[in-house]
Protein backbone atom coordinates (compact mmCIF):
# COMPACT_ATOMS: atom_id res chain seq x y z
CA UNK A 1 24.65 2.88 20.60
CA UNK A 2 27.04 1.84 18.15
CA UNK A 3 26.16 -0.14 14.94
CA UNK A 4 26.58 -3.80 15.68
CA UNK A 5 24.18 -3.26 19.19
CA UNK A 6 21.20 -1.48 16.88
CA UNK A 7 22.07 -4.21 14.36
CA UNK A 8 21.67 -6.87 17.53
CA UNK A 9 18.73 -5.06 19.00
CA UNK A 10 16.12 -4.63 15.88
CA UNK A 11 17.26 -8.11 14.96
CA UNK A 12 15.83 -8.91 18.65
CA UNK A 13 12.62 -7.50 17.61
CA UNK A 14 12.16 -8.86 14.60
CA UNK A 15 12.74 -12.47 15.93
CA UNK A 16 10.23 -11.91 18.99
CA UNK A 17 8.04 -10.62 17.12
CA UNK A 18 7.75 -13.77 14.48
CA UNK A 19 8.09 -16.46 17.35
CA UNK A 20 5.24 -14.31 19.07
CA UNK A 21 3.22 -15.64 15.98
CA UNK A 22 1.85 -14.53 12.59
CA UNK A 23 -1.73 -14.23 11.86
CA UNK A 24 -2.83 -15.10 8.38
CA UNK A 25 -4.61 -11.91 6.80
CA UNK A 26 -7.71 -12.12 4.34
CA UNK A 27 -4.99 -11.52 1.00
CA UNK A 28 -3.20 -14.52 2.01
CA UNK A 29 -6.20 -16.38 2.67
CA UNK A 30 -7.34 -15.72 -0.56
CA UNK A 31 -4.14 -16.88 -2.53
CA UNK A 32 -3.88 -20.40 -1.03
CA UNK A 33 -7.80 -20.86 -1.37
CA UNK A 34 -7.40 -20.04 -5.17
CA UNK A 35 -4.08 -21.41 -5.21
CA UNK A 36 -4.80 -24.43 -3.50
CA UNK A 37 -8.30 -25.19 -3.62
CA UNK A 38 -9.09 -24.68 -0.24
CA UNK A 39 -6.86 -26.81 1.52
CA UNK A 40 -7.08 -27.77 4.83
CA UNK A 41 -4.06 -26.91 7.76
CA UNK A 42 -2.87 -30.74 7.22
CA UNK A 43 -2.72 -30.22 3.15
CA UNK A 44 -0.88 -26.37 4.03
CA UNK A 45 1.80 -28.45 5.61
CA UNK A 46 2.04 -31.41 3.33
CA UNK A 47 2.88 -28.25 0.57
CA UNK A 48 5.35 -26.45 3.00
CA UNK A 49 6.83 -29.73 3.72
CA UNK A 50 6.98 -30.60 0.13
CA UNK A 51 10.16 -28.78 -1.70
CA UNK A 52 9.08 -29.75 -5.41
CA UNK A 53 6.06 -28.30 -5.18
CA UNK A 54 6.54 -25.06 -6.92
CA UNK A 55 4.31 -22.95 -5.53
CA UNK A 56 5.55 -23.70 -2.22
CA UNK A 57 8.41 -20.55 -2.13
CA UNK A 58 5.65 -18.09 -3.14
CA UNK A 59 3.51 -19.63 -0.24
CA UNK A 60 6.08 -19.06 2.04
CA UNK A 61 7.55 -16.25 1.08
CA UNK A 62 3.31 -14.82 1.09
CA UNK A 63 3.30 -15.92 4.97
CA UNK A 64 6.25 -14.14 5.80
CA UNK A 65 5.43 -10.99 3.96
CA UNK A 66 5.74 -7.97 6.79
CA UNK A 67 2.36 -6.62 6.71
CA UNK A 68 1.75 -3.12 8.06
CA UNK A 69 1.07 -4.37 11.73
CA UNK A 70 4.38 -6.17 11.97
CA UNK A 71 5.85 -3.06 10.74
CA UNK A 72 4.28 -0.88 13.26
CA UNK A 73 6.05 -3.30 16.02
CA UNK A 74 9.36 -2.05 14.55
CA UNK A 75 9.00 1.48 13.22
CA UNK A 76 9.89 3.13 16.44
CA UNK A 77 13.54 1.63 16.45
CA UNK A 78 14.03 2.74 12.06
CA UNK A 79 12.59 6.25 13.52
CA UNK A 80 15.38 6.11 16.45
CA UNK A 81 18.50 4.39 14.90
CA UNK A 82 19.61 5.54 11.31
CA UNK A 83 19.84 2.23 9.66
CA UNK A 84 21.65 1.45 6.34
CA UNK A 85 21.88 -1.13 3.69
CA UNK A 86 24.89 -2.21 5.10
CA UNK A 87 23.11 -2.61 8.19
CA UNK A 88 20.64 -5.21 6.43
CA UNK A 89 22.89 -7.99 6.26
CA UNK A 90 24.62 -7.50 9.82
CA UNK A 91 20.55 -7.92 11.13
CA UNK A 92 20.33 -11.19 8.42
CA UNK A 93 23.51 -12.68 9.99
CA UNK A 94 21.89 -11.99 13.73
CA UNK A 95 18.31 -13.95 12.36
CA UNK A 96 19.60 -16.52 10.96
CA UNK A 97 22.26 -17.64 13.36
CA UNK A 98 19.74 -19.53 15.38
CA UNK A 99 16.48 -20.38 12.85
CA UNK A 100 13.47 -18.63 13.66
CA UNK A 101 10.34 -20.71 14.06
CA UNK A 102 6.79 -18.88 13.96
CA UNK A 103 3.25 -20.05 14.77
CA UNK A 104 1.28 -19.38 11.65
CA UNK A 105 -2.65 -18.71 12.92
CA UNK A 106 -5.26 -19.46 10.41
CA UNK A 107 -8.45 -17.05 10.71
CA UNK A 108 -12.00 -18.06 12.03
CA UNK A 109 -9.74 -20.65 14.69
CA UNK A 110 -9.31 -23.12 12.13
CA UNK A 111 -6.05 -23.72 13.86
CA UNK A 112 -2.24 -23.12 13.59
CA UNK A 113 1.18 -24.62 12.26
CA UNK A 114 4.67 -24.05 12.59
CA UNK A 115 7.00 -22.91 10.25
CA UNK A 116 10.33 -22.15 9.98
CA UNK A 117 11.95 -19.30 8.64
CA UNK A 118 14.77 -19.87 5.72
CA UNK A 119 17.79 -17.60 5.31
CA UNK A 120 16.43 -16.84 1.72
CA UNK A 121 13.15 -15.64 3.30
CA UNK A 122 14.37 -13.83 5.82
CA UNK A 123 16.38 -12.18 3.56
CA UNK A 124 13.07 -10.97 1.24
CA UNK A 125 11.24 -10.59 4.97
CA UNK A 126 14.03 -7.46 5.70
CA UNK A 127 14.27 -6.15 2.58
CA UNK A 128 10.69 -5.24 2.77
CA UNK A 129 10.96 -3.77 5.80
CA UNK A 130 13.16 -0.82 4.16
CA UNK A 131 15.43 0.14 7.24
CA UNK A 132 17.57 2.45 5.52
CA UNK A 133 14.76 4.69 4.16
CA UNK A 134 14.62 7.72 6.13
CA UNK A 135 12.22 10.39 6.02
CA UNK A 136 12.34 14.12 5.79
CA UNK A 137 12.65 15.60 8.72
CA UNK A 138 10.63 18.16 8.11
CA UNK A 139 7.93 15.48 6.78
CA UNK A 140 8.23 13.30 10.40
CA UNK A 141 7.49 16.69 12.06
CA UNK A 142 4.39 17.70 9.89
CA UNK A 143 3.38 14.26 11.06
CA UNK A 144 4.20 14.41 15.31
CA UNK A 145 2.06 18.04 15.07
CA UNK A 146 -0.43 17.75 13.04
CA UNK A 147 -0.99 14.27 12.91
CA UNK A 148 -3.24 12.45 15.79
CA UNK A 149 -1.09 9.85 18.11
CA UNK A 150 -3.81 6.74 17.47
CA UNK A 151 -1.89 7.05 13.37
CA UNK A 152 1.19 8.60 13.78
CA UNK A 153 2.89 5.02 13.29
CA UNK A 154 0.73 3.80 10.67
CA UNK A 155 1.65 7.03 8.67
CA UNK A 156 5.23 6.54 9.05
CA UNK A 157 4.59 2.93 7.93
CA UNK A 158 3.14 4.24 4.84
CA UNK A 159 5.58 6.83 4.32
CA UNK A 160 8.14 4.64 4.79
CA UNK A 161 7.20 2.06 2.44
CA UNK A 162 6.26 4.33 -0.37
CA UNK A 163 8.73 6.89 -0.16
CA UNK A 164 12.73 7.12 -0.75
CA UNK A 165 14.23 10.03 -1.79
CA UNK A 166 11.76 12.80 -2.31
CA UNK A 167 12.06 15.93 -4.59
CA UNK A 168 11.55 19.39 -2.39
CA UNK A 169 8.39 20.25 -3.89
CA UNK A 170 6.88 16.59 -2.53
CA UNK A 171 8.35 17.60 0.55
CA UNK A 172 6.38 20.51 0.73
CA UNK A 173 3.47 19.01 -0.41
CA UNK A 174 3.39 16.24 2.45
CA UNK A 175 3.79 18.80 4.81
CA UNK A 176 0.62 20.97 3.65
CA UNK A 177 -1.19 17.86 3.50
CA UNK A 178 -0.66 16.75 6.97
CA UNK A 179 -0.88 20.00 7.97
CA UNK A 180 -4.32 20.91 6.54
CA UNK A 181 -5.86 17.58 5.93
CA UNK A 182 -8.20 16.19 9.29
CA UNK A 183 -7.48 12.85 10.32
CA UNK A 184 -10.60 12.27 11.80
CA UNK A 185 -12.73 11.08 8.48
CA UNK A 186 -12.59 7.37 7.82
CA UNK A 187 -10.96 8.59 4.31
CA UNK A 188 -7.78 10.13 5.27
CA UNK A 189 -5.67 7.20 5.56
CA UNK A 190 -7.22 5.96 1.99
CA UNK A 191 -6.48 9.73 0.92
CA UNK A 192 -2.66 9.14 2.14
CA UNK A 193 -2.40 5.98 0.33
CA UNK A 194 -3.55 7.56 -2.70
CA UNK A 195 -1.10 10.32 -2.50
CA UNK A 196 1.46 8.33 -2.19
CA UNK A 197 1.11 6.25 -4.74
CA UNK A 198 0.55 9.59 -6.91
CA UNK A 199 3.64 11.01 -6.16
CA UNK A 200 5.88 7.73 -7.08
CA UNK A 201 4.77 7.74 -10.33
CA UNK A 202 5.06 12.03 -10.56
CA UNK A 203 8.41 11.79 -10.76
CA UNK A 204 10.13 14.83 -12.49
CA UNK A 205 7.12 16.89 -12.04
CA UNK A 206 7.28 20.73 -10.82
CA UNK A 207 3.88 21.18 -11.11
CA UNK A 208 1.81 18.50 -8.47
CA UNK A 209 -1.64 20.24 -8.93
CA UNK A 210 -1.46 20.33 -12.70
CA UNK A 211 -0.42 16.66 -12.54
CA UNK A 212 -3.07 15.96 -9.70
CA UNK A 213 -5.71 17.23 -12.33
CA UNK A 214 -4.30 15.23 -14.92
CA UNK A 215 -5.06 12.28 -13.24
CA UNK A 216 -8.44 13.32 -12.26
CA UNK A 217 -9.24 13.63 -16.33
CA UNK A 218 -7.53 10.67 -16.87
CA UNK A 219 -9.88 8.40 -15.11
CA UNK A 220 -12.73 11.01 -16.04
CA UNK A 221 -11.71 10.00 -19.71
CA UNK A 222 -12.29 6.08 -18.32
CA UNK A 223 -15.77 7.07 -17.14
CA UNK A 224 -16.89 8.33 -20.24
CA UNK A 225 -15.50 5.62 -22.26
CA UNK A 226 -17.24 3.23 -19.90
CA UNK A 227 -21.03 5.52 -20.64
CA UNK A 228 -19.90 5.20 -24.26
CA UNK A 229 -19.72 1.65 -24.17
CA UNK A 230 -23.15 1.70 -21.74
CA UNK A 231 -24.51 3.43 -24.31
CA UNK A 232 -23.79 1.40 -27.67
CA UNK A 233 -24.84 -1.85 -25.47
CA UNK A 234 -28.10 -0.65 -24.99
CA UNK A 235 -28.29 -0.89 -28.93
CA UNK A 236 -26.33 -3.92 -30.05
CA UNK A 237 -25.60 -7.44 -28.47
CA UNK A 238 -22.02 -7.83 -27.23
CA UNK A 239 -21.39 -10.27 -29.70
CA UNK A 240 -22.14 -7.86 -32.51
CA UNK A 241 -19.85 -5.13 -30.80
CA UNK A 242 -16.72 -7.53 -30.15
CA UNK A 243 -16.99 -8.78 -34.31
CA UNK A 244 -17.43 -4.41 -34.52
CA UNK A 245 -14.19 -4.22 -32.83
CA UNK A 246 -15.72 -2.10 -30.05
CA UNK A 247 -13.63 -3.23 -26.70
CA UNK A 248 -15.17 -3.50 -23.31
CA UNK A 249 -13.63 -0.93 -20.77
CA UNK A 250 -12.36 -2.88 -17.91
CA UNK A 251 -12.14 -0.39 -14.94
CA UNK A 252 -14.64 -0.34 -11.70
CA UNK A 253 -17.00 2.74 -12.14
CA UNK A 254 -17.06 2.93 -8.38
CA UNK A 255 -13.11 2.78 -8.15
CA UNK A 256 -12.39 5.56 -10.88
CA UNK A 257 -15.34 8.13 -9.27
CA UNK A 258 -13.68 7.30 -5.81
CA UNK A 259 -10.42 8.50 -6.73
CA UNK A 260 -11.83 11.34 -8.82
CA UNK A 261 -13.35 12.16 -5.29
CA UNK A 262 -9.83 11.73 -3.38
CA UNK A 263 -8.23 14.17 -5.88
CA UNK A 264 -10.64 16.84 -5.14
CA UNK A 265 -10.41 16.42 -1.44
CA UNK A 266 -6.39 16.40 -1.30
CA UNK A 267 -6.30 19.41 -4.04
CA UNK A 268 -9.24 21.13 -2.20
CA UNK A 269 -7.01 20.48 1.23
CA UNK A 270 -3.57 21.60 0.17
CA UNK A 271 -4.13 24.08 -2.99
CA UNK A 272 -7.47 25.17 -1.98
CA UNK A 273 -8.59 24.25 -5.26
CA UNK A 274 -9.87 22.10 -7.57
CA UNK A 275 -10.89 21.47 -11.01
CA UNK A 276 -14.15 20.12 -12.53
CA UNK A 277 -15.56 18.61 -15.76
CA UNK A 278 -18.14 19.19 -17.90
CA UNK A 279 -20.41 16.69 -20.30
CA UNK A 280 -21.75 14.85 -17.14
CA UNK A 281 -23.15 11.23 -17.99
CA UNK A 282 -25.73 9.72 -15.75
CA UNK A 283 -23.22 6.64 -14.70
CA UNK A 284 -21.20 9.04 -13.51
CA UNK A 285 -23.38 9.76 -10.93
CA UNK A 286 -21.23 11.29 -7.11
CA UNK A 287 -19.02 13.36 -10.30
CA UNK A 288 -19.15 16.79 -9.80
CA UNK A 289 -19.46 18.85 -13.45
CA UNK A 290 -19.52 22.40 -14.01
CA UNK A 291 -15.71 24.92 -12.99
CA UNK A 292 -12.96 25.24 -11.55
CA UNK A 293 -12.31 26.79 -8.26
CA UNK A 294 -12.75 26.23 -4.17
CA UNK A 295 -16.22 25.29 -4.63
CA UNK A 296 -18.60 24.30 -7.66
């Protein structure tokens, strides 16, 4: 297949898959309730329709936004064709030849509209859906062996949004983690997304586990802060501690333990090992103290 028909055929996709319909997710939702004030689908149209309104591109541009399940509709032509960035604006010429209309579903059956599709967002639309990442080979075949089929496409999804050109040892490290992490707990996917996340910002670094560990005490340092300031409320109004200077710590005591807890899993999984801290505070409660090693 030459370049102009994969060019022809994922632009195919793409267009059947938006005149097929888009259902509105709960994030969406959420921004044109706050946005918005609740509007009804009558008042969602009157702001589509209306062009001054200036919150009506980031509406549209939120509707359009290729979620991970219109992603997994495609990701099995990106895996087969090698797609480039020259290839993105052969597949924008191809969509927007003949405007694309889509039926926009609210949740709950409050109803649907229709809405077409502008050249300027389908441009944003396909630049999210980053065709000409490709990933490691060796990565995509950690994934078809020790990955289960039911998530082999969501984790190339993932991958695919989160990672571009990765350094060996990341390489490596995907591949141990696929390879020795089950997929069967309900945390694995949140594990993944962690990771991933984790090893964009690692960039430069030779040493993941050190780094990994770094983290950990980073949002171990959080936790204590947030028992310090538990502490010195206990003993002094809030008013008194803001004139003291003394700032609240905004971070979710659940969130920061939780990753804590996905660190030691992934390190546990891929370097056998982990590391834990000591001066253990009673909000910090699911936080394993004590050494280092395999096990506490």
């Amino acid at each position: 297949m030459n370049a102009e028909e994969k060019c022809i055929l994922l632009a195919e996709r793409i267009s059947k898959i938006l005149r097929e319909g888009i259902h509105l997710n709960s994030e969406v939702m959420h921004f044109i309730d706050s946005t918005f004030s609740s509007p009804c689908i009558n008042e969602v149209k009157k702001i589509i329709a209306d062009h001054s309104d200036c919150e009506r591109d980031s509406l549209i541009e939120l509707i359009f936004f290729p979620d991970e399940k219109i992603q997994a509709k495609l990701e099995d032509l990106l895996e087969r064709h090698h797609y480039c960035r020259e290839d993105e604006k052969k597949v924008l010429d191809y969509l927007s030849s003949e405007p694309i209309e889509s039926t926009i579903h609210f949740p709950d059956n409050q109803g649907a509209l229709s809405v077409k599709m502008s050249f300027e967002t389908a441009n944003r639309f396909l630049a999210r859906l980053n065709i000409h990442r490709k990933i490691d080979k060796r990565v995509s075949a950690a994934i078809d062996k020790y990955v289960s089929e039911k998530l082999k496409i969501q984790v190339m999804v993932k991958l695919r949004n989160a990672c571009d050109k990765l350094a060996e040892n990341k390489i490596l490290f995907l591949c141990n983690f696929f390879e020795k992490t089950e997929d069967e707990g309900e945390d694995f996917l949140e594990c993944l997304d962690f990771i991933l996340s984790f090893l964009d910002e690692a960039e430069n670094t030779s040493d993941l586990f050190s780094a990994l560990i770094d983290k950990k005490r980073f949002y171990y340092k959080n936790l204590q802060r947030a028992e310090k300031f538990r502490q010195q409320l206990e003993k002094a109004n809030m008013e008194t501690m803001i004139l003291q200077g003394v700032k609240a710590p905004y971070i979710s005591i659940k969130d920061e333990k939780r990753k804590m807890e996905l660190i030691d899993k992934t390190s546990l999984s891929v370097f056998g090992r982990t590391e834990y801290f000591e001066n253990f505070h009673p909000c910090m409660i699911g936080v394993i103290p004590v050494t280092s090693g395999a096990t506490p």
